[in-house]
PDB file of N, CA and C in Angstrom:
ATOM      1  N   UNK A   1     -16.875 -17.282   3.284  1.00  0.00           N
ATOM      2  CA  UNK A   1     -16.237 -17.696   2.050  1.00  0.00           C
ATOM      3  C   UNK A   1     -16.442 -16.607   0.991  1.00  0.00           C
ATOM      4  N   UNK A   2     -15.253 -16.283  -0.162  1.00  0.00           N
ATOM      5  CA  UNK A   2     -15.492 -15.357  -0.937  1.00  0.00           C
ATOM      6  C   UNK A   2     -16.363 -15.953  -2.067  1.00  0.00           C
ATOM      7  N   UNK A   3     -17.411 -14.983  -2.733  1.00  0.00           N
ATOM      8  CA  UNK A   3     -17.563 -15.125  -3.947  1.00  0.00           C
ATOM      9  C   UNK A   3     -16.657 -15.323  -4.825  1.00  0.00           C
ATOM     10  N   UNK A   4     -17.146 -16.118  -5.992  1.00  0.00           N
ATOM     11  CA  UNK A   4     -16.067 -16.289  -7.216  1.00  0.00           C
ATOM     12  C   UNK A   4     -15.899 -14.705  -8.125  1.00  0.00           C
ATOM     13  N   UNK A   5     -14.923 -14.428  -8.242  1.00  0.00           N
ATOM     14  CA  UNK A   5     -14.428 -13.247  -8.739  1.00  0.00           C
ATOM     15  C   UNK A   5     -13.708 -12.030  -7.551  1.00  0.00           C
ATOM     16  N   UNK A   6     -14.439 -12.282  -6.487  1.00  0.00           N
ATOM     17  CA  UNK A   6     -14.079 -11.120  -5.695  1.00  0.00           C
ATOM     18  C   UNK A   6     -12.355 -11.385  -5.020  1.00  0.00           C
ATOM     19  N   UNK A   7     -11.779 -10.179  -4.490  1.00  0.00           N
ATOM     20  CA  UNK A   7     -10.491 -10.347  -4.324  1.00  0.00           C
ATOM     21  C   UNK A   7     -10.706  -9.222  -3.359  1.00  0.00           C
ATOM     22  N   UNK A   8      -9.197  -9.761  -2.262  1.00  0.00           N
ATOM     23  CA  UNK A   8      -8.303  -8.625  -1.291  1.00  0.00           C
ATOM     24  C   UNK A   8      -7.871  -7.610  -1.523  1.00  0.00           C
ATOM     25  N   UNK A   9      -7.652  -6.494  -1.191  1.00  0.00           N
ATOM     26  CA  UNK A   9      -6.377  -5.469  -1.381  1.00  0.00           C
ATOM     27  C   UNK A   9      -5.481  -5.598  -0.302  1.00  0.00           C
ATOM     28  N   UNK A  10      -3.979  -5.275  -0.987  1.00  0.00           N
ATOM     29  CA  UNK A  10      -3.077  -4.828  -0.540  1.00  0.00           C
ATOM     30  C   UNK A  10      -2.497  -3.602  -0.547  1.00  0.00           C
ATOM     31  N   UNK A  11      -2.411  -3.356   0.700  1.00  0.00           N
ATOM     32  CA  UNK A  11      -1.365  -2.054   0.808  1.00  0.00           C
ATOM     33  C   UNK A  11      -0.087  -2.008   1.096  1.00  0.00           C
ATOM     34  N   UNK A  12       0.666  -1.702   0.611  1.00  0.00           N
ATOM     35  CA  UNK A  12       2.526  -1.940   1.246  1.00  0.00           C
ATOM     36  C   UNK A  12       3.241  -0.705   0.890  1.00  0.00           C
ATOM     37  N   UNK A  13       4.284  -0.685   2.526  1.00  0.00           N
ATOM     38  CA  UNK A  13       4.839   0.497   1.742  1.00  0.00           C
ATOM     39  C   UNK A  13       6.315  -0.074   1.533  1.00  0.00           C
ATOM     40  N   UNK A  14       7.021   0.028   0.777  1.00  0.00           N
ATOM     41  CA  UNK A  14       8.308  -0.572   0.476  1.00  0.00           C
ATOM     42  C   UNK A  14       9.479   0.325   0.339  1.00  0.00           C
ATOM     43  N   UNK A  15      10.437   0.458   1.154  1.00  0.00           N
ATOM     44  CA  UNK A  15      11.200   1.582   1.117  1.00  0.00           C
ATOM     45  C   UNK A  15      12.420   0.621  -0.437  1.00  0.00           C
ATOM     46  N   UNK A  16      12.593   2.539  -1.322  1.00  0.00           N
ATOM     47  CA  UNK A  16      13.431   2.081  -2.462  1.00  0.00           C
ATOM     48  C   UNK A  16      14.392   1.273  -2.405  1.00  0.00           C
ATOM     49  N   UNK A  17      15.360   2.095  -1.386  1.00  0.00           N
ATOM     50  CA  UNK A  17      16.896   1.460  -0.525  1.00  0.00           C
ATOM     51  C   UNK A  17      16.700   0.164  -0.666  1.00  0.00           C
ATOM     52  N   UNK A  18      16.243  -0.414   0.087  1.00  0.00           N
ATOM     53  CA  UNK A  18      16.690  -1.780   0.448  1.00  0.00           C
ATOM     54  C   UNK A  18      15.186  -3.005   0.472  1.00  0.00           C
ATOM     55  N   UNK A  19      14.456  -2.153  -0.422  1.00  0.00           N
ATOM     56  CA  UNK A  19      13.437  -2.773  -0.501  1.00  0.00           C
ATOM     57  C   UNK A  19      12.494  -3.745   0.154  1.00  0.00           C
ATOM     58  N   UNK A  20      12.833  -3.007   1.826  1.00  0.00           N
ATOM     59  CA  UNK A  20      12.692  -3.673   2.904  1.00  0.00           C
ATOM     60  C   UNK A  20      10.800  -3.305   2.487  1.00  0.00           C
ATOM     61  N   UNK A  21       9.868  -4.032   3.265  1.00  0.00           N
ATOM     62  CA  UNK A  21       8.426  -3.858   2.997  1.00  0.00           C
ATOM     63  C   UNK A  21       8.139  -3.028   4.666  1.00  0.00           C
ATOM     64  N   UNK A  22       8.204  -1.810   4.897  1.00  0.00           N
ATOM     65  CA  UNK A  22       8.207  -1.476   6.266  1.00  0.00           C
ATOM     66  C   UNK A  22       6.820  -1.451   6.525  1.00  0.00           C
ATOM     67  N   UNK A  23       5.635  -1.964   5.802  1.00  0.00           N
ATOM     68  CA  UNK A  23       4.324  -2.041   6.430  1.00  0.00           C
ATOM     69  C   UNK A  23       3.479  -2.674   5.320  1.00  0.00           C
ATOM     70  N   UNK A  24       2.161  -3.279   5.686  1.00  0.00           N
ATOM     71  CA  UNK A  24       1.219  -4.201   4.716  1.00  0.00           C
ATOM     72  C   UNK A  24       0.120  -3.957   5.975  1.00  0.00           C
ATOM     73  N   UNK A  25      -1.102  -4.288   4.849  1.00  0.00           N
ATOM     74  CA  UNK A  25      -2.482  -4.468   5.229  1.00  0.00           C
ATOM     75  C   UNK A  25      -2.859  -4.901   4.075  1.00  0.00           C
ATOM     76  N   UNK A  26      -3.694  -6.256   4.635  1.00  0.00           N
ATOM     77  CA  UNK A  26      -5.049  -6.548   3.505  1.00  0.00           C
ATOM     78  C   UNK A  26      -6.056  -6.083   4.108  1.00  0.00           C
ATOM     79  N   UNK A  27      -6.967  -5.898   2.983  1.00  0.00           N
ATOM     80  CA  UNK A  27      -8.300  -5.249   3.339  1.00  0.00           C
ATOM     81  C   UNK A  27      -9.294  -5.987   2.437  1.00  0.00           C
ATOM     82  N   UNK A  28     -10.681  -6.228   3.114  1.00  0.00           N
ATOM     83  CA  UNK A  28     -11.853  -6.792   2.015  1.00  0.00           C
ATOM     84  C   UNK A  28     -12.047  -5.152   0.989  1.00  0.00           C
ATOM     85  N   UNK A  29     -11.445  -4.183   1.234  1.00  0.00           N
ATOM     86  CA  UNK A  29     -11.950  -2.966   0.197  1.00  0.00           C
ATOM     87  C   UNK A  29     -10.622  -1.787   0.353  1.00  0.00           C
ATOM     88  N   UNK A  30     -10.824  -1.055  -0.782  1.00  0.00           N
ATOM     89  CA  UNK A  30      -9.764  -0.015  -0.305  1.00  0.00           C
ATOM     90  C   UNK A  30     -10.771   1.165  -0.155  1.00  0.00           C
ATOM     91  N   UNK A  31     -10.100   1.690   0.281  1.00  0.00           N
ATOM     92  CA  UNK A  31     -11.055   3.556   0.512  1.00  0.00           C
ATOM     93  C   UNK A  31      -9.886   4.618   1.095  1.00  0.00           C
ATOM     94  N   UNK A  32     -10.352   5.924   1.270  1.00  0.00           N
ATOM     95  CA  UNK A  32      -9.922   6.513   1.803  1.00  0.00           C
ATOM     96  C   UNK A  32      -9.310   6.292   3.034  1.00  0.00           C
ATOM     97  N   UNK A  33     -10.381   5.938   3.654  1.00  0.00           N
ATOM     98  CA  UNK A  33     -10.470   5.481   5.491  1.00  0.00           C
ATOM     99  C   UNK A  33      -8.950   4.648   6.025  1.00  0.00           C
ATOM    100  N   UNK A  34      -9.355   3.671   5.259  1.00  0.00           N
ATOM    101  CA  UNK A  34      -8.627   2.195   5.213  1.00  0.00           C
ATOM    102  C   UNK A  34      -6.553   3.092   4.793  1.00  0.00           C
ATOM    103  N   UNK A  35      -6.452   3.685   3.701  1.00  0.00           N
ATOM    104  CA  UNK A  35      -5.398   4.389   3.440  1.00  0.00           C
ATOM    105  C   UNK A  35      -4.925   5.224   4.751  1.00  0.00           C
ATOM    106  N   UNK A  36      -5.717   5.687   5.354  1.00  0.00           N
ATOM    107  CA  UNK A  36      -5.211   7.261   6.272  1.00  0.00           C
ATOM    108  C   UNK A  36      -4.942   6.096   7.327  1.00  0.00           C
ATOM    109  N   UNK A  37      -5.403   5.060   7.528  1.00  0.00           N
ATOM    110  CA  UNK A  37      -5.481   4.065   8.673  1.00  0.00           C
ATOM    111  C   UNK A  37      -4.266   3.813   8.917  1.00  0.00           C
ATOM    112  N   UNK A  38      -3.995   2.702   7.688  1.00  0.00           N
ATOM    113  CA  UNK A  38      -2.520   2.557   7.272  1.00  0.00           C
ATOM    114  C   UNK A  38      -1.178   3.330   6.908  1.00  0.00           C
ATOM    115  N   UNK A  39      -1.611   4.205   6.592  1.00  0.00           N
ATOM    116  CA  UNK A  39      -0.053   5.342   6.466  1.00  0.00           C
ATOM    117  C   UNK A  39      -0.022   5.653   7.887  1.00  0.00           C
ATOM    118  N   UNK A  40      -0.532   6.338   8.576  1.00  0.00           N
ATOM    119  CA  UNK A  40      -0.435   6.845   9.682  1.00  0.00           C
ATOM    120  C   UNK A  40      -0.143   5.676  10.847  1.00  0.00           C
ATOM    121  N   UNK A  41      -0.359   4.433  10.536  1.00  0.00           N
ATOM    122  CA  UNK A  41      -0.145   3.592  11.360  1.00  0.00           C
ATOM    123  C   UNK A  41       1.489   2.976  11.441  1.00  0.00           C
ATOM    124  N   UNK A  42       1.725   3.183   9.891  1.00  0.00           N
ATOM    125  CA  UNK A  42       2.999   2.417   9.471  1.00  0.00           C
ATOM    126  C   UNK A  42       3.964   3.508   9.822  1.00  0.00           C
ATOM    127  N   UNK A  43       3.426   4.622   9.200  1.00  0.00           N
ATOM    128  CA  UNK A  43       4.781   5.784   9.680  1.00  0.00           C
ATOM    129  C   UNK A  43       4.755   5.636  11.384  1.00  0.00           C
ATOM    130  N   UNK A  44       3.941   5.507  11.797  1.00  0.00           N
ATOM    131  CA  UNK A  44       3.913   5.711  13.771  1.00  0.00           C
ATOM    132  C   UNK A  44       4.716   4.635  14.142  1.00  0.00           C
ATOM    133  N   UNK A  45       4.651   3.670  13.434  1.00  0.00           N
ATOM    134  CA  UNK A  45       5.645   2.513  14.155  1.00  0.00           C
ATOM    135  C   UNK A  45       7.564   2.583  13.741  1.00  0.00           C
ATOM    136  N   UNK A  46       7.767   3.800  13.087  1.00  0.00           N
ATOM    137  CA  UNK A  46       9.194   4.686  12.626  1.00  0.00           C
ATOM    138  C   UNK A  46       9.481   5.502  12.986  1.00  0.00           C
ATOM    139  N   UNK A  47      10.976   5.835  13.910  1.00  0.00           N
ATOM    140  CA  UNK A  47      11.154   7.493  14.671  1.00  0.00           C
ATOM    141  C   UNK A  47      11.274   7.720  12.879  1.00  0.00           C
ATOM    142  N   UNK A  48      10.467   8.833  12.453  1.00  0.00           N
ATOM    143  CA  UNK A  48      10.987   9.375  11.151  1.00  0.00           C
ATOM    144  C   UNK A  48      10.271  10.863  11.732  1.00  0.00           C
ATOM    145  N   UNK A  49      11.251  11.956  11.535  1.00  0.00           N
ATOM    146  CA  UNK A  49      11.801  13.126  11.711  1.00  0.00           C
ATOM    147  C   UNK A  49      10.628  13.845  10.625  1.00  0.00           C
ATOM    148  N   UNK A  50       9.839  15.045  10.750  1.00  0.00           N
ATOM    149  CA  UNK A  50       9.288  15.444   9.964  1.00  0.00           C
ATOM    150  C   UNK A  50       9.909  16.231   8.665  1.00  0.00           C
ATOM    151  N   UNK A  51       9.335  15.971   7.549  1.00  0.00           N
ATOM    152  CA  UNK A  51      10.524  16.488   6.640  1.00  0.00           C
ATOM    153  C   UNK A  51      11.224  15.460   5.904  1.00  0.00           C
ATOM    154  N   UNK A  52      11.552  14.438   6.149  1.00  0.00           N
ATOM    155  CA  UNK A  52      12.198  13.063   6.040  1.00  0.00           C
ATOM    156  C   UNK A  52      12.028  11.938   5.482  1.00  0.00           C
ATOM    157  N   UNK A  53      10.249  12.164   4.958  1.00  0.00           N
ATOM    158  CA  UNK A  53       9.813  11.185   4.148  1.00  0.00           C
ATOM    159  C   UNK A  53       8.969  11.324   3.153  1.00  0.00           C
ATOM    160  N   UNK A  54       9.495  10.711   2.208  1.00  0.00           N
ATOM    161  CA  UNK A  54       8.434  10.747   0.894  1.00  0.00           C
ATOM    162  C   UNK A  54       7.944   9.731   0.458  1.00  0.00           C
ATOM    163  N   UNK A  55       6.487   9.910  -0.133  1.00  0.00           N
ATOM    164  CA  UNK A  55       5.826   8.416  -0.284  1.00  0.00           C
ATOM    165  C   UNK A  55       4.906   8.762  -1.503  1.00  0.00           C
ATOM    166  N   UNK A  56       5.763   7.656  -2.377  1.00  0.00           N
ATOM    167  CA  UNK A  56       5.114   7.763  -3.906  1.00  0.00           C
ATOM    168  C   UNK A  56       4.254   6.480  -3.895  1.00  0.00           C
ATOM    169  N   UNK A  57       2.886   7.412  -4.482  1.00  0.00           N
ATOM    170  CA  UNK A  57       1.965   6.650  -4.734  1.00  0.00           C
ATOM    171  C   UNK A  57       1.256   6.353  -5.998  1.00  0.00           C
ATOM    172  N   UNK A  58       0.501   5.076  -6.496  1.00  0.00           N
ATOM    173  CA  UNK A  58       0.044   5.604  -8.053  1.00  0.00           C
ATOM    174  C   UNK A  58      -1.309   7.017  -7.686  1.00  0.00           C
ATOM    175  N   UNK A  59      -2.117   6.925  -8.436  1.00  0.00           N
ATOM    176  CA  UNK A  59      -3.160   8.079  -8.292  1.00  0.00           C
ATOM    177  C   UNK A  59      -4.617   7.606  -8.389  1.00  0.00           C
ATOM    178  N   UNK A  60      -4.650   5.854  -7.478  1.00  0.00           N
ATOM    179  CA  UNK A  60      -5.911   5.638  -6.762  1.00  0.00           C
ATOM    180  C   UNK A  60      -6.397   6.032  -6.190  1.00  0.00           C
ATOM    181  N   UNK A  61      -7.918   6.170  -6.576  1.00  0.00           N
ATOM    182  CA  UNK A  61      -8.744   7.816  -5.598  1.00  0.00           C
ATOM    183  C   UNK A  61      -7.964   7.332  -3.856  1.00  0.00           C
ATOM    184  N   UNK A  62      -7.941   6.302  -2.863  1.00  0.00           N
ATOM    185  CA  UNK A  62      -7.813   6.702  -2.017  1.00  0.00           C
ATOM    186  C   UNK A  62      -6.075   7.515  -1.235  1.00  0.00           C
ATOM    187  N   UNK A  63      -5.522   6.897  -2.730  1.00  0.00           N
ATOM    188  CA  UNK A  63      -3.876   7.943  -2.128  1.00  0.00           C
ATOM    189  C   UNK A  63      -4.218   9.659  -2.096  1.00  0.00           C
ATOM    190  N   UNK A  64      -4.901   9.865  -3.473  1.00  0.00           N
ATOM    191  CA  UNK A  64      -4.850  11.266  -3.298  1.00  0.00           C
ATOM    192  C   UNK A  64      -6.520  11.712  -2.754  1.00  0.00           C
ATOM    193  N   UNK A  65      -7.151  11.089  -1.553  1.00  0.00           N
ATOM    194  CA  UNK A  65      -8.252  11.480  -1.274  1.00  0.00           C
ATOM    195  C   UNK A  65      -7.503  12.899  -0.302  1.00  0.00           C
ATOM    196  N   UNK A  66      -7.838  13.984   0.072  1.00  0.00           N
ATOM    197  CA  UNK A  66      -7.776  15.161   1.119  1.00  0.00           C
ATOM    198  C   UNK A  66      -7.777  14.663   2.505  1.00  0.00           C
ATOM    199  N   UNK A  67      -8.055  13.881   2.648  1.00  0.00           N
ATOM    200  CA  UNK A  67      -8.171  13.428   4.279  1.00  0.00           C
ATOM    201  C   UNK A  67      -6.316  12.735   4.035  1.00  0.00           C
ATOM    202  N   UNK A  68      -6.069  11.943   3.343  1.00  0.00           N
ATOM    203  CA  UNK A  68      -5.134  10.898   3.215  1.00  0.00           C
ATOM    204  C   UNK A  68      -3.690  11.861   3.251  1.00  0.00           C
ATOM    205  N   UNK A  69      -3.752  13.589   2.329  1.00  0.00           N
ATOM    206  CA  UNK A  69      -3.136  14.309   1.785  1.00  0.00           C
ATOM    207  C   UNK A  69      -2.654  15.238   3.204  1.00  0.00           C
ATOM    208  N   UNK A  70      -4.307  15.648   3.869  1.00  0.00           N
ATOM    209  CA  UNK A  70      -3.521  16.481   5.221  1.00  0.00           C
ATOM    210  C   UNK A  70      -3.423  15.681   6.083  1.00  0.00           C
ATOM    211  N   UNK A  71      -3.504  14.122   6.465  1.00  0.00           N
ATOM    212  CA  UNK A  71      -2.738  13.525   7.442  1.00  0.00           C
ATOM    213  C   UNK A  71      -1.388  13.426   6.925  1.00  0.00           C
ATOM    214  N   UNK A  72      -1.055  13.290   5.995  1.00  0.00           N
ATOM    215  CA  UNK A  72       0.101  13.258   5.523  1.00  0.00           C
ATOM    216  C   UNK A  72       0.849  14.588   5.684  1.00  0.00           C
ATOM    217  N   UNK A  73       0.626  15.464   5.547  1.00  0.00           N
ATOM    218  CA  UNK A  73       1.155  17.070   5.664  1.00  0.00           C
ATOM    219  C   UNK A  73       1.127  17.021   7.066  1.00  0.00           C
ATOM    220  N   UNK A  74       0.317  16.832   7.686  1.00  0.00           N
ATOM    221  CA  UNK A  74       0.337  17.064   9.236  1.00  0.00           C
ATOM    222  C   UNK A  74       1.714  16.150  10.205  1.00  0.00           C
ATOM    223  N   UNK A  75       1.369  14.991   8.963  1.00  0.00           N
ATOM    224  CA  UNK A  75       3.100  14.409   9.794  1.00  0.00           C
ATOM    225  C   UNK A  75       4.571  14.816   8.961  1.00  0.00           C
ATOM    226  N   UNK A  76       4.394  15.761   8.560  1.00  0.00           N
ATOM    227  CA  UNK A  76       5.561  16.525   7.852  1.00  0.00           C
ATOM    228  C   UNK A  76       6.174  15.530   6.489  1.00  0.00           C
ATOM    229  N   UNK A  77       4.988  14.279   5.970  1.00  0.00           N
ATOM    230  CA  UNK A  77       5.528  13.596   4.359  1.00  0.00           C
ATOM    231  C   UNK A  77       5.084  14.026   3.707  1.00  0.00           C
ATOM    232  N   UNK A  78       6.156  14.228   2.605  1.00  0.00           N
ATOM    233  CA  UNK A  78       6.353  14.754   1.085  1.00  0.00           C
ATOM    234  C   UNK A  78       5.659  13.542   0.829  1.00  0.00           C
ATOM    235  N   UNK A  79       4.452  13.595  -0.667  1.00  0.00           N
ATOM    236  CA  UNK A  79       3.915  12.742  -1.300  1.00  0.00           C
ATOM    237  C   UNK A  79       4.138  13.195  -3.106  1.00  0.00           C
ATOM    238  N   UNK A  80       4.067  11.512  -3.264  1.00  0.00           N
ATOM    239  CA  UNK A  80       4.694  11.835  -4.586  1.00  0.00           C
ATOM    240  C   UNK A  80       3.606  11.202  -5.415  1.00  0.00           C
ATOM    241  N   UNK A  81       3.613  11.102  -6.572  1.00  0.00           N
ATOM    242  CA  UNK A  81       2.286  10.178  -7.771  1.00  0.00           C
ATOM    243  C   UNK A  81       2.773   9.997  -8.768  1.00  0.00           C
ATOM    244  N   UNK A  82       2.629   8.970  -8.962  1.00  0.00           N
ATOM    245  CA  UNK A  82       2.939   8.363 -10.466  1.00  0.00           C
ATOM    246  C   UNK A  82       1.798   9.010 -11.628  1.00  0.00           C
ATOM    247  N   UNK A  83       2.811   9.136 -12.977  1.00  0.00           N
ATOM    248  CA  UNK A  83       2.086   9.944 -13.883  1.00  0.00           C
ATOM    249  C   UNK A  83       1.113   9.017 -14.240  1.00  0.00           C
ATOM    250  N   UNK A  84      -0.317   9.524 -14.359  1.00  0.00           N
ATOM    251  CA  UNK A  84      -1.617   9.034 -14.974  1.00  0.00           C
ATOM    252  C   UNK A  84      -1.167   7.853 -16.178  1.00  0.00           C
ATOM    253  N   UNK A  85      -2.209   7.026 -15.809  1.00  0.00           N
ATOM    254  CA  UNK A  85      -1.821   5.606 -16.691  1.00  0.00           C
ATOM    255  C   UNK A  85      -0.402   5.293 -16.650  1.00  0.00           C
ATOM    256  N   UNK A  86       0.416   5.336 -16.024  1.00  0.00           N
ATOM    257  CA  UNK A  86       1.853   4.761 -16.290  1.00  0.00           C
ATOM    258  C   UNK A  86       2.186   3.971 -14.389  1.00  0.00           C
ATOM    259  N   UNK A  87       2.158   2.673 -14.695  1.00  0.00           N
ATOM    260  CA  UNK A  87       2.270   1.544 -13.800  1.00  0.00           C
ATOM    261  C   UNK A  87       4.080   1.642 -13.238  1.00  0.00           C
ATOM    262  N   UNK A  88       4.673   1.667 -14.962  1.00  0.00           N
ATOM    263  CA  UNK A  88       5.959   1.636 -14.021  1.00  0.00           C
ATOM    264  C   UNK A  88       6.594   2.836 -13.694  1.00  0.00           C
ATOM    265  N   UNK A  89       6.169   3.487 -13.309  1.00  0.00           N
ATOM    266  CA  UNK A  89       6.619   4.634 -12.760  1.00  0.00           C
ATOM    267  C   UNK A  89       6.915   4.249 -10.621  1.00  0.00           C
ATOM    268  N   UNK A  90       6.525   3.077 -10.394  1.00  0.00           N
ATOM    269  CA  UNK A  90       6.639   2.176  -9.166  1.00  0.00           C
ATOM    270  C   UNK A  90       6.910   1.240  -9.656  1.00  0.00           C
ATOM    271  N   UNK A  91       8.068   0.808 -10.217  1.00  0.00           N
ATOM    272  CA  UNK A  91       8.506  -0.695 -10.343  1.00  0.00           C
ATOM    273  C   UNK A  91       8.725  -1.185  -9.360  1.00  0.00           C
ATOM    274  N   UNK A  92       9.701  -0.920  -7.927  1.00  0.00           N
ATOM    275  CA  UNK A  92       9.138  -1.894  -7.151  1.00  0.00           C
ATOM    276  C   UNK A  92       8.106  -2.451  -6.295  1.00  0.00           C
ATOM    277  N   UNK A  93       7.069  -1.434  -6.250  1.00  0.00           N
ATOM    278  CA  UNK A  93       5.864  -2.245  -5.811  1.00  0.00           C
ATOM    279  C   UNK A  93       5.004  -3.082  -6.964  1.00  0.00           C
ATOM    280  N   UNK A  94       5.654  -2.553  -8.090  1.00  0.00           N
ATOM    281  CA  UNK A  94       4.792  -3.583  -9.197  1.00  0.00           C
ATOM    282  C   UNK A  94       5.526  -4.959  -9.358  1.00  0.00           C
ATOM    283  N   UNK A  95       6.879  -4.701  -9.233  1.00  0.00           N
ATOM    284  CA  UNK A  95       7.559  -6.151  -8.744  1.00  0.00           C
ATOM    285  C   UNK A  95       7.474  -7.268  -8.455  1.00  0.00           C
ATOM    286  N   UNK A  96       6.767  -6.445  -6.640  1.00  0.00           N
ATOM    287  CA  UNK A  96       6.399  -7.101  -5.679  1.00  0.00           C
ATOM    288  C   UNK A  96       5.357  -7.718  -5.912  1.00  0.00           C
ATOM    289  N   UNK A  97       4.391  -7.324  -6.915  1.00  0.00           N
ATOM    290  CA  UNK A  97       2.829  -7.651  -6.883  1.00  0.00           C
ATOM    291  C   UNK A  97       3.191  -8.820  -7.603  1.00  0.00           C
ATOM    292  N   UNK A  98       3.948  -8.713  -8.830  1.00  0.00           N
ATOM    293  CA  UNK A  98       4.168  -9.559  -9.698  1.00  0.00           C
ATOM    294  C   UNK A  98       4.893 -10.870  -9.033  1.00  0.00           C
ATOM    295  N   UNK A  99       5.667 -10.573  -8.066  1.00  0.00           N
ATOM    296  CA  UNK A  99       6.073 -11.556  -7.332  1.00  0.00           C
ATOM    297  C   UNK A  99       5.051 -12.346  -6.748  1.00  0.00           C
ATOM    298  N   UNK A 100       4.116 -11.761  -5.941  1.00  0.00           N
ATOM    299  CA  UNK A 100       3.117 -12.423  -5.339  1.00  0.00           C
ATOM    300  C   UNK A 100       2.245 -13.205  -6.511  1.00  0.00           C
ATOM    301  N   UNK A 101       2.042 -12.811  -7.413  1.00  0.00           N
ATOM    302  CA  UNK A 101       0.874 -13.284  -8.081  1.00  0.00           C
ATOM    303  C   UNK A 101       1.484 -14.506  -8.736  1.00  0.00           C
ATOM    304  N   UNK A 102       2.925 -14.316  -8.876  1.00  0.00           N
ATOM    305  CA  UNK A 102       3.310 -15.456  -9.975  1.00  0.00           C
ATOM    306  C   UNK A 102       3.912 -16.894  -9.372  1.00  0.00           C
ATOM    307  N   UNK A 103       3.718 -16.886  -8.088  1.00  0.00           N
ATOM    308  CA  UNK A 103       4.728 -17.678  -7.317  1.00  0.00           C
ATOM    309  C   UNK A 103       4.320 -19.130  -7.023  1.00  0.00           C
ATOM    310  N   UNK A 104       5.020 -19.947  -7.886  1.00  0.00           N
ATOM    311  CA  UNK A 104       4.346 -21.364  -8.029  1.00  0.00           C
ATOM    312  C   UNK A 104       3.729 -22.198  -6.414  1.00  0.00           C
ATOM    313  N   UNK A 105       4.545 -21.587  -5.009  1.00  0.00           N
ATOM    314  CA  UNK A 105       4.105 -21.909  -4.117  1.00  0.00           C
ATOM    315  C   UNK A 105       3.252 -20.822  -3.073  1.00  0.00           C
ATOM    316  N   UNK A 106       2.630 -20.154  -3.845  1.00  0.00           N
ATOM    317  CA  UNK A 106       2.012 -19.040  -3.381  1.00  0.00           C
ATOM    318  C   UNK A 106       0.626 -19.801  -3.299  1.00  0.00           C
ATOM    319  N   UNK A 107      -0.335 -19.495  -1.992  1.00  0.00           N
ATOM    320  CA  UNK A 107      -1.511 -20.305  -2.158  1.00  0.00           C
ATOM    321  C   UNK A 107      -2.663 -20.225  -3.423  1.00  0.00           C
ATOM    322  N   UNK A 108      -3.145 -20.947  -3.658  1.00  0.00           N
ATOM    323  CA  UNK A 108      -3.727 -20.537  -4.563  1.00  0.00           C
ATOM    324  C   UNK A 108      -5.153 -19.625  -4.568  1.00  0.00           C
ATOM    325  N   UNK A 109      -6.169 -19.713  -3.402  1.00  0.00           N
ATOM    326  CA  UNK A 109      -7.223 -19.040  -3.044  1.00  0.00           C
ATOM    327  C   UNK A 109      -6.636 -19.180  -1.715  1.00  0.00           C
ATOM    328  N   UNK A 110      -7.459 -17.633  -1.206  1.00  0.00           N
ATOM    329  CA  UNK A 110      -7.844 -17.202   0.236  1.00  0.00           C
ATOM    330  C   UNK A 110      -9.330 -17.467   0.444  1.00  0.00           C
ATOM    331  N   UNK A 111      -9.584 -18.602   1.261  1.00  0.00           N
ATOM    332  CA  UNK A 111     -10.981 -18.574   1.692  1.00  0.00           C
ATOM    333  C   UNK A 111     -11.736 -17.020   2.423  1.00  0.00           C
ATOM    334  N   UNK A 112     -10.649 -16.973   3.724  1.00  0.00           N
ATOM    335  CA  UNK A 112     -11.562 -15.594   4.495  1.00  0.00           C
ATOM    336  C   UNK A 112     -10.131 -14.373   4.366  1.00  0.00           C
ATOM    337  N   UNK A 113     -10.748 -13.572   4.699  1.00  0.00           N
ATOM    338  CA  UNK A 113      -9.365 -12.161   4.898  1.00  0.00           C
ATOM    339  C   UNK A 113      -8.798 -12.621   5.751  1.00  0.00           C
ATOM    340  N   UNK A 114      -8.825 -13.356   6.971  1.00  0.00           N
ATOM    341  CA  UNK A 114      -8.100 -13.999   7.965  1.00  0.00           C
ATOM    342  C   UNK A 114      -7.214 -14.723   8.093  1.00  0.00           C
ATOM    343  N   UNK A 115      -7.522 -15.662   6.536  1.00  0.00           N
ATOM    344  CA  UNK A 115      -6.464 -16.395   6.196  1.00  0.00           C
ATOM    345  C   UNK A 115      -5.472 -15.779   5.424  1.00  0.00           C
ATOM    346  N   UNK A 116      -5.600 -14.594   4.658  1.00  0.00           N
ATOM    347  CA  UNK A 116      -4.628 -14.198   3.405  1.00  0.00           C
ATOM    348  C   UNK A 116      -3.735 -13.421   4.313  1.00  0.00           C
ATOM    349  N   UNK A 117      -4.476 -12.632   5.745  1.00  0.00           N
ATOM    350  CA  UNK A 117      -3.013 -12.170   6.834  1.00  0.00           C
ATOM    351  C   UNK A 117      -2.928 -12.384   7.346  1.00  0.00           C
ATOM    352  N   UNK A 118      -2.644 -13.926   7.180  1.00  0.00           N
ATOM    353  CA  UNK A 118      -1.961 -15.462   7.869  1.00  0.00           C
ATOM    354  C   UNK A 118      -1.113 -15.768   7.318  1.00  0.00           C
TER     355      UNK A 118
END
């Protein structure tokens, strides 16, 4: 069971186009680790052509950690960052968040991480 105050992360990547969500992970923490996990996992499950993709991120230490930066170079994606302190510079993943958070039939607590990627 969680402590009172503590919370999940989400990761999603949401293509602009069609604002399809082509990948998610919750995590009890974010880090570096957990990031290189997930990009590299989500791009692997896409024939995407090196050269072909760009992925804007805000500038949470684990988007622009060096490990996160040359797995990313190594699979030929352009990475992009939102300017320091400015949220909407990703409106639709802030959207999305806002969607989740506000949604009168959205659960209200996650007991375990098991249940929230349920």
């Amino acid at each position: 069971m969680l402590r009172k105050g503590s919370c999940f992360c989400l990761f999603t990547i949401i293509d602009i186009y069609s604002r399809y969500t082509a990948g998610w992970m919750i995590a009890t923490s974010e880090n570096k680790e957990l990031a290189e996990q997930f990009l590299s996992s989500t791009i692997a499950k896409y024939v995407i052509e090196q050269g072909q993709l760009t992925i804007h991120s805000d500038r949470g230490s684990p988007m622009v950690a060096e490990n996160v930066a040359q797995m990313m170079s190594n699979l030929g994606v352009t990475k992009s960052h939102s300017r320091p302190k400015t949220s909407n510079d990703n409106p639709y993943s802030e959207g999305q968040y806002k969607t989740l958070n506000y949604r009168h039939d959205f659960p209200d607590r996650f007991g375990r991480v098991e249940d929230a990627r349920g």
